[in-house]
PDB file of N, CA and C in Angstrom:
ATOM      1  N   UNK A   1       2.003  46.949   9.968  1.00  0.00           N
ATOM      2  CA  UNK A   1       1.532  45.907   9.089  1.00  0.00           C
ATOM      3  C   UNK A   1       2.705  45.262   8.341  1.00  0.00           C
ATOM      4  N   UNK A   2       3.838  45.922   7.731  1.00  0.00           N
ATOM      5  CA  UNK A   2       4.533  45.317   6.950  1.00  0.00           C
ATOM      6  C   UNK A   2       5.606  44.681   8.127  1.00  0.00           C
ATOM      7  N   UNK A   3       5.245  45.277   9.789  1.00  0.00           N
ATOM      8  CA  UNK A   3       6.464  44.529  10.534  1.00  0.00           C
ATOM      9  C   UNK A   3       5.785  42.811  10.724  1.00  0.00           C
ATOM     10  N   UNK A   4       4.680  42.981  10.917  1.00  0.00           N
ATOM     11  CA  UNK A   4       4.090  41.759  10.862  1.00  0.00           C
ATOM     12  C   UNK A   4       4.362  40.626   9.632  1.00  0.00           C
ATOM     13  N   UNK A   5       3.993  41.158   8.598  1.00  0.00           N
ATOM     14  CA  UNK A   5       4.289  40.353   7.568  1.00  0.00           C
ATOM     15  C   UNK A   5       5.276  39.567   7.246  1.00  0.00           C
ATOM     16  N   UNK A   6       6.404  40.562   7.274  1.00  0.00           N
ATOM     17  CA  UNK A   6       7.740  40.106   7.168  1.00  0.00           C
ATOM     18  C   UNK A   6       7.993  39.269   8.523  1.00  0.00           C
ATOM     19  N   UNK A   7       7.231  38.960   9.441  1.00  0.00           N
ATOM     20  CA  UNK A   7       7.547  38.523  10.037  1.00  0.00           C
ATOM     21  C   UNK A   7       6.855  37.071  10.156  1.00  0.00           C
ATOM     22  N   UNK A   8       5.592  37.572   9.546  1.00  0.00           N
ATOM     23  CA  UNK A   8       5.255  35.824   9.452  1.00  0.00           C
ATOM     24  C   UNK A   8       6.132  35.354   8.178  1.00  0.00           C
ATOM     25  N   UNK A   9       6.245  36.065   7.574  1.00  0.00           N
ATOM     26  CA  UNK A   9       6.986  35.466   6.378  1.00  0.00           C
ATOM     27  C   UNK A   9       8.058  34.818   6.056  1.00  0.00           C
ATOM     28  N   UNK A  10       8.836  35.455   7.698  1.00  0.00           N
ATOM     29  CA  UNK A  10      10.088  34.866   8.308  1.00  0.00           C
ATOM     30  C   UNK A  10      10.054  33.528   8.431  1.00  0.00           C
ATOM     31  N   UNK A  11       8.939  33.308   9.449  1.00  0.00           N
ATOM     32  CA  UNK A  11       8.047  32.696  10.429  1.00  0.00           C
ATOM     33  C   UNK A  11       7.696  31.301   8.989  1.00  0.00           C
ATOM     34  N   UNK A  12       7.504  31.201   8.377  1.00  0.00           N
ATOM     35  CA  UNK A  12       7.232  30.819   7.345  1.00  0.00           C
ATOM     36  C   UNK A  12       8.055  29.806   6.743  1.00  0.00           C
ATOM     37  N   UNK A  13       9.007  30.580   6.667  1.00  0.00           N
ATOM     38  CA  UNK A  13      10.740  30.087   5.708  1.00  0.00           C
ATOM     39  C   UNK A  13      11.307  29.193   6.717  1.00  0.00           C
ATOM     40  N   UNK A  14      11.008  29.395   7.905  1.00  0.00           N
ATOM     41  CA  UNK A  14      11.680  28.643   8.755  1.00  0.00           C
ATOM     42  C   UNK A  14      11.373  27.391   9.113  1.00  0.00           C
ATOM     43  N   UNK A  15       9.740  27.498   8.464  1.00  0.00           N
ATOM     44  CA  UNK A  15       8.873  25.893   9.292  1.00  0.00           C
ATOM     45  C   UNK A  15       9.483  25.133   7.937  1.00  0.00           C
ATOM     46  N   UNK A  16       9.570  26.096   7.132  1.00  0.00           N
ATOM     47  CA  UNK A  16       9.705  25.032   5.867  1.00  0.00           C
ATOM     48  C   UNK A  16      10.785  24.566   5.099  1.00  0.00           C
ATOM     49  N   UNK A  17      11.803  25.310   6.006  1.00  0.00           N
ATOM     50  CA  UNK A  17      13.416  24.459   5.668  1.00  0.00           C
ATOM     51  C   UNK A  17      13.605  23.694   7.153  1.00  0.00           C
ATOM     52  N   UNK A  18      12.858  23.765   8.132  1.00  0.00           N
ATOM     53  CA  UNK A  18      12.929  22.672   8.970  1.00  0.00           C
ATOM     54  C   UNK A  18      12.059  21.401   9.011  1.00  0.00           C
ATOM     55  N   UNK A  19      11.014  21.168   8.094  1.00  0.00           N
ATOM     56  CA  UNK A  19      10.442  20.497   7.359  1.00  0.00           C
ATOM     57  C   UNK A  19      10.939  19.558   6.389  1.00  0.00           C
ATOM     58  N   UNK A  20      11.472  19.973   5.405  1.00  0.00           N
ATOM     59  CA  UNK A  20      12.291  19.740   4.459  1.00  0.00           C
ATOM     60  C   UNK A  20      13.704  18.574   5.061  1.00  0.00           C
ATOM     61  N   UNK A  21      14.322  19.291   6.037  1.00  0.00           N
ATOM     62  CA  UNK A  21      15.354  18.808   6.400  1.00  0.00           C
ATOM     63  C   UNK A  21      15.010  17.611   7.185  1.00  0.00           C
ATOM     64  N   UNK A  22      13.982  17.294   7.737  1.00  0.00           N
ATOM     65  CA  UNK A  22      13.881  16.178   8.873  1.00  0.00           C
ATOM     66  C   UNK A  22      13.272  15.398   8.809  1.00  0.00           C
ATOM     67  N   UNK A  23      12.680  15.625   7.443  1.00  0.00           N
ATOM     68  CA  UNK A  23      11.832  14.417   6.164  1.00  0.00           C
ATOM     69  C   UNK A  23      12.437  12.928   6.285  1.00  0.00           C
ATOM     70  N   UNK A  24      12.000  11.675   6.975  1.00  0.00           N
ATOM     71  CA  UNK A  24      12.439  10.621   6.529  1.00  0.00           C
ATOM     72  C   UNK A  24      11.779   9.942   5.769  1.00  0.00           C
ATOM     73  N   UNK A  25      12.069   9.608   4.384  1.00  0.00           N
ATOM     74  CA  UNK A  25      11.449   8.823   3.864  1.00  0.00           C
ATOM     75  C   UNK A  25      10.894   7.166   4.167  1.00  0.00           C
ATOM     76  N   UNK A  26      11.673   6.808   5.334  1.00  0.00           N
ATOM     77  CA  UNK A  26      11.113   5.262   5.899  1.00  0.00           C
ATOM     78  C   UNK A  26      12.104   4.476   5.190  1.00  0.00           C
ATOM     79  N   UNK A  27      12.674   4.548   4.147  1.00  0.00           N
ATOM     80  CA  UNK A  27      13.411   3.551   3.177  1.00  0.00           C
ATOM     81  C   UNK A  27      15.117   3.920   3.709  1.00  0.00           C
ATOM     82  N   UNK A  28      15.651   4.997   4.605  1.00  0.00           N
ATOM     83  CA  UNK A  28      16.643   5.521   4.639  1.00  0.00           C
ATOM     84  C   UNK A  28      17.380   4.643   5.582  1.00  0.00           C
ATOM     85  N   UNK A  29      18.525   4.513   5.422  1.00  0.00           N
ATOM     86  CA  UNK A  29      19.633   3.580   6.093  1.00  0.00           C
ATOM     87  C   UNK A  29      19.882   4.273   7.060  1.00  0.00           C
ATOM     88  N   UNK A  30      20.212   5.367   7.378  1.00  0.00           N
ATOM     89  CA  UNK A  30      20.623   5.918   9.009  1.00  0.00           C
ATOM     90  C   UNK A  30      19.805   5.439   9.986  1.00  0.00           C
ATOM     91  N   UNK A  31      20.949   5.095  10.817  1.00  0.00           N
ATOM     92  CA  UNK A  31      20.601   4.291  12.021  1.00  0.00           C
ATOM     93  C   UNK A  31      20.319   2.761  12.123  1.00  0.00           C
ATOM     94  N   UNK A  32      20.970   2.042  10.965  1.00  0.00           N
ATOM     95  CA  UNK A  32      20.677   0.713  10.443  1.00  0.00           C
ATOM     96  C   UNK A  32      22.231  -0.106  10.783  1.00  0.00           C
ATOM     97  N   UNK A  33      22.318  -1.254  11.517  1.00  0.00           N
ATOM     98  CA  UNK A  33      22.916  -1.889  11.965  1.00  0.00           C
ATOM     99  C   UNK A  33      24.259  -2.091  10.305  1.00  0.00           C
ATOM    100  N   UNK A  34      25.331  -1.819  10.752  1.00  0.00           N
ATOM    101  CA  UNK A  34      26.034  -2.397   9.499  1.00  0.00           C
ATOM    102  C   UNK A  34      26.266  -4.106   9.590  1.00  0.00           C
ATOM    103  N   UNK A  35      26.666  -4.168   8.157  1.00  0.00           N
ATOM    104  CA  UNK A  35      26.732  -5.554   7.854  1.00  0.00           C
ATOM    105  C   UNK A  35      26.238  -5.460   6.195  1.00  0.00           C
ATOM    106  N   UNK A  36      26.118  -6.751   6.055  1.00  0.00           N
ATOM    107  CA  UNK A  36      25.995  -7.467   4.867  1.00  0.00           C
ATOM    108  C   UNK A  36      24.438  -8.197   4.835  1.00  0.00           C
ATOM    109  N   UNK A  37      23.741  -7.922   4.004  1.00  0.00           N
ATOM    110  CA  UNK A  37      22.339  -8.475   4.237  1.00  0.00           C
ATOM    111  C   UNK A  37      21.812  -8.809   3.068  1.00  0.00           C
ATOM    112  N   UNK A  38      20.862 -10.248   2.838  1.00  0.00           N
ATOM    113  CA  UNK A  38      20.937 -10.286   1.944  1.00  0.00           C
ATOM    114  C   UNK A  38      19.163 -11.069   2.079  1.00  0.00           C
ATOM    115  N   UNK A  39      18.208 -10.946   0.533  1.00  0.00           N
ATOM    116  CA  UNK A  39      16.940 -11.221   0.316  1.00  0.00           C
ATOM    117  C   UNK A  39      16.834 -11.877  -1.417  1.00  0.00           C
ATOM    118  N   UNK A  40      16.186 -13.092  -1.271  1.00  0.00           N
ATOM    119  CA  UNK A  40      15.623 -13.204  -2.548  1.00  0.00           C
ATOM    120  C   UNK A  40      14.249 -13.040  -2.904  1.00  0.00           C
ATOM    121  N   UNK A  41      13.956 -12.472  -3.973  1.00  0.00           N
ATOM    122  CA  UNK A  41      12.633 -12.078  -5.013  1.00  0.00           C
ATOM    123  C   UNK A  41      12.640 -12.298  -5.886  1.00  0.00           C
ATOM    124  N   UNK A  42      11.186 -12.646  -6.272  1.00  0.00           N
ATOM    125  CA  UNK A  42      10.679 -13.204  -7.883  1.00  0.00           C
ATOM    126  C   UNK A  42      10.941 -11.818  -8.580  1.00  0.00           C
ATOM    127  N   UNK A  43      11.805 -12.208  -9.421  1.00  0.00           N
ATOM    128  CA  UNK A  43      11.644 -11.442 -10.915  1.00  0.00           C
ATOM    129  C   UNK A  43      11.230 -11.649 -12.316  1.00  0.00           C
ATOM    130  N   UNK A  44      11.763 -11.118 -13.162  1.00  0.00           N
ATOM    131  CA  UNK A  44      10.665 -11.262 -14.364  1.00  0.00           C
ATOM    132  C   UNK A  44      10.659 -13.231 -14.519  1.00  0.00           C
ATOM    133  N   UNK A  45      12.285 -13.459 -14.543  1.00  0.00           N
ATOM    134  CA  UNK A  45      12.606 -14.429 -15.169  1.00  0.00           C
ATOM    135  C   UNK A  45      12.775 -16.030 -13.992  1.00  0.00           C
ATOM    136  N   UNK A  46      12.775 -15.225 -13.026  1.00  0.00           N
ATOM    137  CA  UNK A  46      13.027 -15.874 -11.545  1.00  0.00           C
ATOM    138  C   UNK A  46      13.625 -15.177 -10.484  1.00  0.00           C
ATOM    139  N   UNK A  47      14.086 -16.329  -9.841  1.00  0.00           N
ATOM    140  CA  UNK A  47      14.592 -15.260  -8.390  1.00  0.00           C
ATOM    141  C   UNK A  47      15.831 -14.578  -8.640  1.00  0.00           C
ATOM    142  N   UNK A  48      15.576 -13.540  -7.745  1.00  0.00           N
ATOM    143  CA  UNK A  48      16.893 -12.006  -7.638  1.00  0.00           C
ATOM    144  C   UNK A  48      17.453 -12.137  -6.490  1.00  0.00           C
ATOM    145  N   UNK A  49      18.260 -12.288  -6.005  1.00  0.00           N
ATOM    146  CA  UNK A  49      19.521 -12.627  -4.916  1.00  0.00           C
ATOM    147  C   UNK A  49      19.436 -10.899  -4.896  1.00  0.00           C
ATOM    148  N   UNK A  50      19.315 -10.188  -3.794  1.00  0.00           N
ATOM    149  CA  UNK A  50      20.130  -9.364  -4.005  1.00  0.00           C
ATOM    150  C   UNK A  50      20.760  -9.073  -1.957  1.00  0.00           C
ATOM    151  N   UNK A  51      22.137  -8.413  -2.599  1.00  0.00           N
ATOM    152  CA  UNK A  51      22.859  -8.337  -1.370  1.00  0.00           C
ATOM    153  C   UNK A  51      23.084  -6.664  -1.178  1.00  0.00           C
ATOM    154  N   UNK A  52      22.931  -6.563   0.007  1.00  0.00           N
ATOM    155  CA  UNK A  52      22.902  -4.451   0.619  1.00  0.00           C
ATOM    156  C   UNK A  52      23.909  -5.220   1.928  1.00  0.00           C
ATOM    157  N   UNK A  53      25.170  -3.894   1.634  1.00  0.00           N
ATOM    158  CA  UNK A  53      26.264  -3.589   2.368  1.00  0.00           C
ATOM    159  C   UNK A  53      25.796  -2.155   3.177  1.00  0.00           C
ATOM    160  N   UNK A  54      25.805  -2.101   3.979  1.00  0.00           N
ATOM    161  CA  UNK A  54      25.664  -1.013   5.261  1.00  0.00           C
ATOM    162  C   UNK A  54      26.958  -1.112   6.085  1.00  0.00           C
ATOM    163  N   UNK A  55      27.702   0.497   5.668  1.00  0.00           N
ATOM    164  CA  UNK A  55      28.835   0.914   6.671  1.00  0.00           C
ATOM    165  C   UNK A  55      28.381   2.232   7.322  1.00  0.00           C
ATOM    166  N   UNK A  56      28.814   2.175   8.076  1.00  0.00           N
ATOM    167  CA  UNK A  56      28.536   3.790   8.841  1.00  0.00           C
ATOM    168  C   UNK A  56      26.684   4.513   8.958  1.00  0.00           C
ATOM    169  N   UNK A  57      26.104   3.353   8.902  1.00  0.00           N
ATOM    170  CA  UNK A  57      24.925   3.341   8.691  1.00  0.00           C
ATOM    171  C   UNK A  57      23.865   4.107   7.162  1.00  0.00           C
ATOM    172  N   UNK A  58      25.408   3.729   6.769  1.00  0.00           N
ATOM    173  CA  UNK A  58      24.831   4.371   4.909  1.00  0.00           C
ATOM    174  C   UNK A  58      24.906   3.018   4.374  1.00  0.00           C
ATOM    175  N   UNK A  59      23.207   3.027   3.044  1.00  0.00           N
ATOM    176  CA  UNK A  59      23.617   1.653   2.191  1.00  0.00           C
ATOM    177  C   UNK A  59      24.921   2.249   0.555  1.00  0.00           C
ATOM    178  N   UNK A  60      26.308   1.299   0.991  1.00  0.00           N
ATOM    179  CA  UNK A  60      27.388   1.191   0.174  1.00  0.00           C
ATOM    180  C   UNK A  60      27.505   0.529  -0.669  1.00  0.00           C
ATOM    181  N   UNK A  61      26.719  -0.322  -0.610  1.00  0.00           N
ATOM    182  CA  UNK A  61      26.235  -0.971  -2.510  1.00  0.00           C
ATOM    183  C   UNK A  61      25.173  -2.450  -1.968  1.00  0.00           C
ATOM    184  N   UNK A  62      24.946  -2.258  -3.212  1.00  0.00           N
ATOM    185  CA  UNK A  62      23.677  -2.986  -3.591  1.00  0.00           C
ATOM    186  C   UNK A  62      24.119  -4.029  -4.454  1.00  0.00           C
ATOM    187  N   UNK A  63      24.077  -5.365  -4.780  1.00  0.00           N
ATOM    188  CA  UNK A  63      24.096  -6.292  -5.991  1.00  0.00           C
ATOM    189  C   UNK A  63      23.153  -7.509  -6.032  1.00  0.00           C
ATOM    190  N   UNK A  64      23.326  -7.620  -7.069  1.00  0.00           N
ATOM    191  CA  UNK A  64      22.741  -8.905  -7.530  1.00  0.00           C
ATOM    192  C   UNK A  64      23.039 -10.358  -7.717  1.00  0.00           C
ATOM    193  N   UNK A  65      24.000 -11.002  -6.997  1.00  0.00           N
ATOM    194  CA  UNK A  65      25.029 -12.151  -7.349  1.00  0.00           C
ATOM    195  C   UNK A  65      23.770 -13.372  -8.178  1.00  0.00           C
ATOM    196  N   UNK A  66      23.402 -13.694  -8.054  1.00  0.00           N
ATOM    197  CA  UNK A  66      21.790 -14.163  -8.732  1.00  0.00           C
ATOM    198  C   UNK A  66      20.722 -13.995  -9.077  1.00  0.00           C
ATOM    199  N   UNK A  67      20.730 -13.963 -10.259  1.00  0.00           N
ATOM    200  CA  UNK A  67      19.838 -13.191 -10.920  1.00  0.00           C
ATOM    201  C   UNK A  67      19.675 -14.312 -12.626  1.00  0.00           C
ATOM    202  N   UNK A  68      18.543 -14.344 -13.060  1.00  0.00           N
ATOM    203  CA  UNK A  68      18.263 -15.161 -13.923  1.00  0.00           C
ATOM    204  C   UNK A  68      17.710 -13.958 -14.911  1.00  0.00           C
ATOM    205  N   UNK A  69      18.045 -12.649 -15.067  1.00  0.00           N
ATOM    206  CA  UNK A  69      16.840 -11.959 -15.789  1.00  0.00           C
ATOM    207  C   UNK A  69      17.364 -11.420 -17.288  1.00  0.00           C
ATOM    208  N   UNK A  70      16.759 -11.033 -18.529  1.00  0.00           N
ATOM    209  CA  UNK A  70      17.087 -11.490 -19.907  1.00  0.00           C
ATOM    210  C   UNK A  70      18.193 -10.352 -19.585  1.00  0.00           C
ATOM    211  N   UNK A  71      19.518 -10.889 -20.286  1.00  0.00           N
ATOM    212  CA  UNK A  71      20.838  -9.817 -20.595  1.00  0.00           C
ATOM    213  C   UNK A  71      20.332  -8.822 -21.576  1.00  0.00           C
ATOM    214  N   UNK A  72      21.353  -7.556 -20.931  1.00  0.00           N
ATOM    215  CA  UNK A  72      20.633  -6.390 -21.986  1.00  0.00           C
ATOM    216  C   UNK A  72      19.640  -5.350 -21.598  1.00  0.00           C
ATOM    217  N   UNK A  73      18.553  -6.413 -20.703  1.00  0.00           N
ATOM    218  CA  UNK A  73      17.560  -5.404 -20.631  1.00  0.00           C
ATOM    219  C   UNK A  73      17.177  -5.690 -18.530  1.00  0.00           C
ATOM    220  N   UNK A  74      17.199  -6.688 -18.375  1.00  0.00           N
ATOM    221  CA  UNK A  74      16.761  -7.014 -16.942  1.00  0.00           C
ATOM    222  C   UNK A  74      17.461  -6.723 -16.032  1.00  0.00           C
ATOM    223  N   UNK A  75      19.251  -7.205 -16.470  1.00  0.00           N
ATOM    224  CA  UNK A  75      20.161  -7.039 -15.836  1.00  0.00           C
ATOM    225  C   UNK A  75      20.414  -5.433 -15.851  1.00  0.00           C
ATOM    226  N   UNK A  76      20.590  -4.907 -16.574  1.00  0.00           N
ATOM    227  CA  UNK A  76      21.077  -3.384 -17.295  1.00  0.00           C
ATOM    228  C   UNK A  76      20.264  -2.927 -16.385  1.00  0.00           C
ATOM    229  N   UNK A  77      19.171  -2.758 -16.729  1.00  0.00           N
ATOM    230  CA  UNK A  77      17.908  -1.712 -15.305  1.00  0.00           C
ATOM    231  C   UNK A  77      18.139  -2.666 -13.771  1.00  0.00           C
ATOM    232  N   UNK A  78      18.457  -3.958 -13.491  1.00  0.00           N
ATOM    233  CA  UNK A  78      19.001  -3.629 -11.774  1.00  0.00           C
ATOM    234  C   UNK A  78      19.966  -3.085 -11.716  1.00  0.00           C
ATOM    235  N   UNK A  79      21.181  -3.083 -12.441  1.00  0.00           N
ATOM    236  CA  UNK A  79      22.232  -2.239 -12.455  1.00  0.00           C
ATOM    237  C   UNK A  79      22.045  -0.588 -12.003  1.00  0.00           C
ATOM    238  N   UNK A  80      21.003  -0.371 -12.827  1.00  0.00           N
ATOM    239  CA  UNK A  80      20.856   1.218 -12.569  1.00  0.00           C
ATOM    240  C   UNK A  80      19.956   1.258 -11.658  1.00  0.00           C
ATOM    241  N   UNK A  81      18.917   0.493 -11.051  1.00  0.00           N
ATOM    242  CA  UNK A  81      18.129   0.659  -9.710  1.00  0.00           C
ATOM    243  C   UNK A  81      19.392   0.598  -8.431  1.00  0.00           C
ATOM    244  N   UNK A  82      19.966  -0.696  -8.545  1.00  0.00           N
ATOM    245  CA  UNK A  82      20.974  -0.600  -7.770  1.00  0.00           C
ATOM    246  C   UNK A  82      22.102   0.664  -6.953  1.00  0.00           C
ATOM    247  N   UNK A  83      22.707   0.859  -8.177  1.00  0.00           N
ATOM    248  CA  UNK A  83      23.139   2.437  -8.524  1.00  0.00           C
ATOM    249  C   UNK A  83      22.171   3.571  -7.922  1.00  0.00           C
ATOM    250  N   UNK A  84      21.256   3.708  -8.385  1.00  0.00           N
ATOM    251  CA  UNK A  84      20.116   4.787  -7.807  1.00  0.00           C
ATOM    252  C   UNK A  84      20.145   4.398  -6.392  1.00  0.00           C
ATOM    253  N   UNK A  85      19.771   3.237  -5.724  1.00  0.00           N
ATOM    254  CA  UNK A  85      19.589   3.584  -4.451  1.00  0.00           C
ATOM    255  C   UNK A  85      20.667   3.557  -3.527  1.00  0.00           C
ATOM    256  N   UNK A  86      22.014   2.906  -3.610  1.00  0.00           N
ATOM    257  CA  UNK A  86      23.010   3.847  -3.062  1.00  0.00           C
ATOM    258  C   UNK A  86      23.567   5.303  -3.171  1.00  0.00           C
ATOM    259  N   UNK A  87      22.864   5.941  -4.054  1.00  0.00           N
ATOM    260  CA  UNK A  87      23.179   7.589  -4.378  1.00  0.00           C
ATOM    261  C   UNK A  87      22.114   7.651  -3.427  1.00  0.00           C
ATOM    262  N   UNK A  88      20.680   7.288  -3.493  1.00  0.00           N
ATOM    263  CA  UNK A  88      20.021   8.036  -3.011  1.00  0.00           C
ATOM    264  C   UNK A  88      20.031   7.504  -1.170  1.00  0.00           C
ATOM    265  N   UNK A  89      20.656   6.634  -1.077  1.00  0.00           N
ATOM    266  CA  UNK A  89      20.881   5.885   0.649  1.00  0.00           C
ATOM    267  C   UNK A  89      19.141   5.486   1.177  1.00  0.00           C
ATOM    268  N   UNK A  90      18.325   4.997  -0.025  1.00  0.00           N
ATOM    269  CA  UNK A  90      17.064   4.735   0.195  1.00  0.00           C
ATOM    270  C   UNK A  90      16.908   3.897  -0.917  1.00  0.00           C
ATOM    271  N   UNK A  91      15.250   2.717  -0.498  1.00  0.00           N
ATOM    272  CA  UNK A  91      15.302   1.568  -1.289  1.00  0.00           C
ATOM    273  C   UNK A  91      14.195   2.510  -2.086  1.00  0.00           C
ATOM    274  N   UNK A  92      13.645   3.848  -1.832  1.00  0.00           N
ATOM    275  CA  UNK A  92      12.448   4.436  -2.455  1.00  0.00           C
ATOM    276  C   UNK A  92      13.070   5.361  -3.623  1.00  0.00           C
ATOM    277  N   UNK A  93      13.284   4.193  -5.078  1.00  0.00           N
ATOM    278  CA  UNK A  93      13.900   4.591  -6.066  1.00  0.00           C
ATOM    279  C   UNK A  93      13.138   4.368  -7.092  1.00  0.00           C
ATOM    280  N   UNK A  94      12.596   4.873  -8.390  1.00  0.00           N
ATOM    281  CA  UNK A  94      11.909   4.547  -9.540  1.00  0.00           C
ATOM    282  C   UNK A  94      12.364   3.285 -10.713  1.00  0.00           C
ATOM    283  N   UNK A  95      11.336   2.591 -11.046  1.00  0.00           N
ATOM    284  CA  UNK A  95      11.762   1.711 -11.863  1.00  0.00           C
ATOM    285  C   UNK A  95      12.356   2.164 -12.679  1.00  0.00           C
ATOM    286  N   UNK A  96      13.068   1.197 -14.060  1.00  0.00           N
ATOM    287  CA  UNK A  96      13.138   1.124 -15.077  1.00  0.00           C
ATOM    288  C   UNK A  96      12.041   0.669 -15.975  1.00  0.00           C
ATOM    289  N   UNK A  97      11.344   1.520 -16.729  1.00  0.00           N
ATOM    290  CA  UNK A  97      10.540   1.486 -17.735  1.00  0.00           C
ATOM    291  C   UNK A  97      10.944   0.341 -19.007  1.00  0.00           C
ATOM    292  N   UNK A  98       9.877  -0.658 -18.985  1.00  0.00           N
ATOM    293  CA  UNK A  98      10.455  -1.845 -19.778  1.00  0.00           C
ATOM    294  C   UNK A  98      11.192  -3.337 -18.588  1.00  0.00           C
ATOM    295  N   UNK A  99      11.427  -2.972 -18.033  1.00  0.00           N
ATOM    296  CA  UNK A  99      12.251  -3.737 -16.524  1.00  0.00           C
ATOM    297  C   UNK A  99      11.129  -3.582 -15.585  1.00  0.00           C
ATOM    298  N   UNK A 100      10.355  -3.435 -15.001  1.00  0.00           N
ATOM    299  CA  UNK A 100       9.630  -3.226 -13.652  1.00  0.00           C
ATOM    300  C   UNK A 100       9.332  -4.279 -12.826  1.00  0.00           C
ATOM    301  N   UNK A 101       9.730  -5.451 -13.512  1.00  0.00           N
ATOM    302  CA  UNK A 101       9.586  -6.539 -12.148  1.00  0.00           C
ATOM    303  C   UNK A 101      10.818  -7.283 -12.349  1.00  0.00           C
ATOM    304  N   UNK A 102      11.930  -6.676 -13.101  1.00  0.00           N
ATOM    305  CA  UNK A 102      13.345  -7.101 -12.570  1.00  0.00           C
ATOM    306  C   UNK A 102      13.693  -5.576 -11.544  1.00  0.00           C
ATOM    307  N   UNK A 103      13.195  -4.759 -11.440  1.00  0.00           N
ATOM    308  CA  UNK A 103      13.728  -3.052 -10.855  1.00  0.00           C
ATOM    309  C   UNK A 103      12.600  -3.676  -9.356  1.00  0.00           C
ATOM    310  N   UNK A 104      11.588  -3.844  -9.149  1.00  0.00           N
ATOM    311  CA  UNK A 104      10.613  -4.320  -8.236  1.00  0.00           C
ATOM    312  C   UNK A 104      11.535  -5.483  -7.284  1.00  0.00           C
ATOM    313  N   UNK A 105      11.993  -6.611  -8.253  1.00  0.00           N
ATOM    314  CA  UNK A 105      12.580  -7.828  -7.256  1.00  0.00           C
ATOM    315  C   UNK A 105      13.713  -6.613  -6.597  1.00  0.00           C
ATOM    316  N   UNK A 106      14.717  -6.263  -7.214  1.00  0.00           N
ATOM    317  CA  UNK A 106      15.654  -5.268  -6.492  1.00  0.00           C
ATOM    318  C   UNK A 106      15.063  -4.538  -4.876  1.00  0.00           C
ATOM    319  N   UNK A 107      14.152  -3.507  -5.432  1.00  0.00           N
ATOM    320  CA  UNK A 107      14.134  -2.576  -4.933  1.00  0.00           C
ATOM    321  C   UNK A 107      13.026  -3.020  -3.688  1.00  0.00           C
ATOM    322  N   UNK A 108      12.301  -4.189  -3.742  1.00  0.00           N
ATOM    323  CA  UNK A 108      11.475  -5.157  -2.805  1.00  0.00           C
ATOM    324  C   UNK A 108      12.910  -6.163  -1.579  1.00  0.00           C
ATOM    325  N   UNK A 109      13.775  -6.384  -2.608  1.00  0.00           N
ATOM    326  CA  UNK A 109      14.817  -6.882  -1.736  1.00  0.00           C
ATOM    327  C   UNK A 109      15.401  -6.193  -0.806  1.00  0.00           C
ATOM    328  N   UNK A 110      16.061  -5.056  -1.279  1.00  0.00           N
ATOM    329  CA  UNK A 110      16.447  -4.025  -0.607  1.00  0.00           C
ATOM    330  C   UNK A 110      15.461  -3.516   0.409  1.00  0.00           C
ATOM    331  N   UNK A 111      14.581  -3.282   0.300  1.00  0.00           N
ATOM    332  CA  UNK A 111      13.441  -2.870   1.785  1.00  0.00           C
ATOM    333  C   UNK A 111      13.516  -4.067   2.372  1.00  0.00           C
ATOM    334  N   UNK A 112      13.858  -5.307   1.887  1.00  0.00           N
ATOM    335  CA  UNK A 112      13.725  -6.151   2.587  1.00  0.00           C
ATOM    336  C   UNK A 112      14.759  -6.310   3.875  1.00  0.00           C
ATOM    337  N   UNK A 113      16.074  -6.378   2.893  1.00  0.00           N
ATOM    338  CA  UNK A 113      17.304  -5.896   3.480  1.00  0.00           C
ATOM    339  C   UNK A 113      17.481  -5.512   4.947  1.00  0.00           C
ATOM    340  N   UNK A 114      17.007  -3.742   4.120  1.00  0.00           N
ATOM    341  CA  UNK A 114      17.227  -2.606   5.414  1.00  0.00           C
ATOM    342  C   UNK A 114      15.504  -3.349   6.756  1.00  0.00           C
ATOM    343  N   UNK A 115      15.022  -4.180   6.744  1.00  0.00           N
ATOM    344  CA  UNK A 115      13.735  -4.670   7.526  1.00  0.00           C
ATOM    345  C   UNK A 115      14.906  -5.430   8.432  1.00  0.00           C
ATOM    346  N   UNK A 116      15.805  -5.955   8.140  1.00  0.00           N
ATOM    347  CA  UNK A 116      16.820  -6.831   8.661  1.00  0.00           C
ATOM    348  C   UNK A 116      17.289  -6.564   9.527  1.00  0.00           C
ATOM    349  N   UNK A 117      18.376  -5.065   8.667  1.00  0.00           N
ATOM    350  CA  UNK A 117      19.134  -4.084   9.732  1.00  0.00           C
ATOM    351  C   UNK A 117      18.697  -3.342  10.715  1.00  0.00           C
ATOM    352  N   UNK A 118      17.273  -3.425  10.749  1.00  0.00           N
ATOM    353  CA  UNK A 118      16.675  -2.436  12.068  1.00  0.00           C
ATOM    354  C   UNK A 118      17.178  -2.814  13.081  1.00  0.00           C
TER     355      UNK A 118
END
């Protein structure tokens, strides 16, 4: 009985760090054509330009070259959506609280983006 156990238990650990590991979230840049790509979206204040760099099939930055949204607070949270989704090499990143449809135009661009690079 306990050879069994330990053995599903084995049996177990294994489905679920091979699980874990082969998770694509759908938003992930591997396997995405490099280049320079670029989408505009309505934001709070108007449209969001934003531009996604893909090297080595990782996204290497994210910006905003146009952007109309209030200084301080609109700009500041794409900054950090931006930021977030090149750490995370996915456009499936959380708003900024207070910002959500300047963090939305971003993070809508960016899926838009990587829709490009397929």
């Amino acid at each position: 009985m306990k050879k069994f156990l330990a053995l599903a238990l084995a049996g177990m650990m294994v489905l679920s760090m091979s699980a874990c590991g082969s998770k694509d979230k759908g938003g992930d840049a591997a396997g995405y054509k490099d280049g320079t790509y670029t989408s505009t979206q309505k934001g709070n204040n108007g449209d969001v330009t934003v531009e996604v760099k893909i090297e080595g099939g990782k996204i290497t930055s994210v910006t905003t070259p146009e952007q109309a949204e209030t200084a301080g607070l609109g700009d500041v949270a794409m900054e950090k959506v931006c930021a977030a989704i090149v750490e995370a090499n996915s456009a499936e990143v959380d708003t900024i609280s207070g910002a959500t449809n300047s963090s939305n135009a971003v993070i809508k661009g960016v899926t838009e983006c990587l829709g490009q690079a397929k």
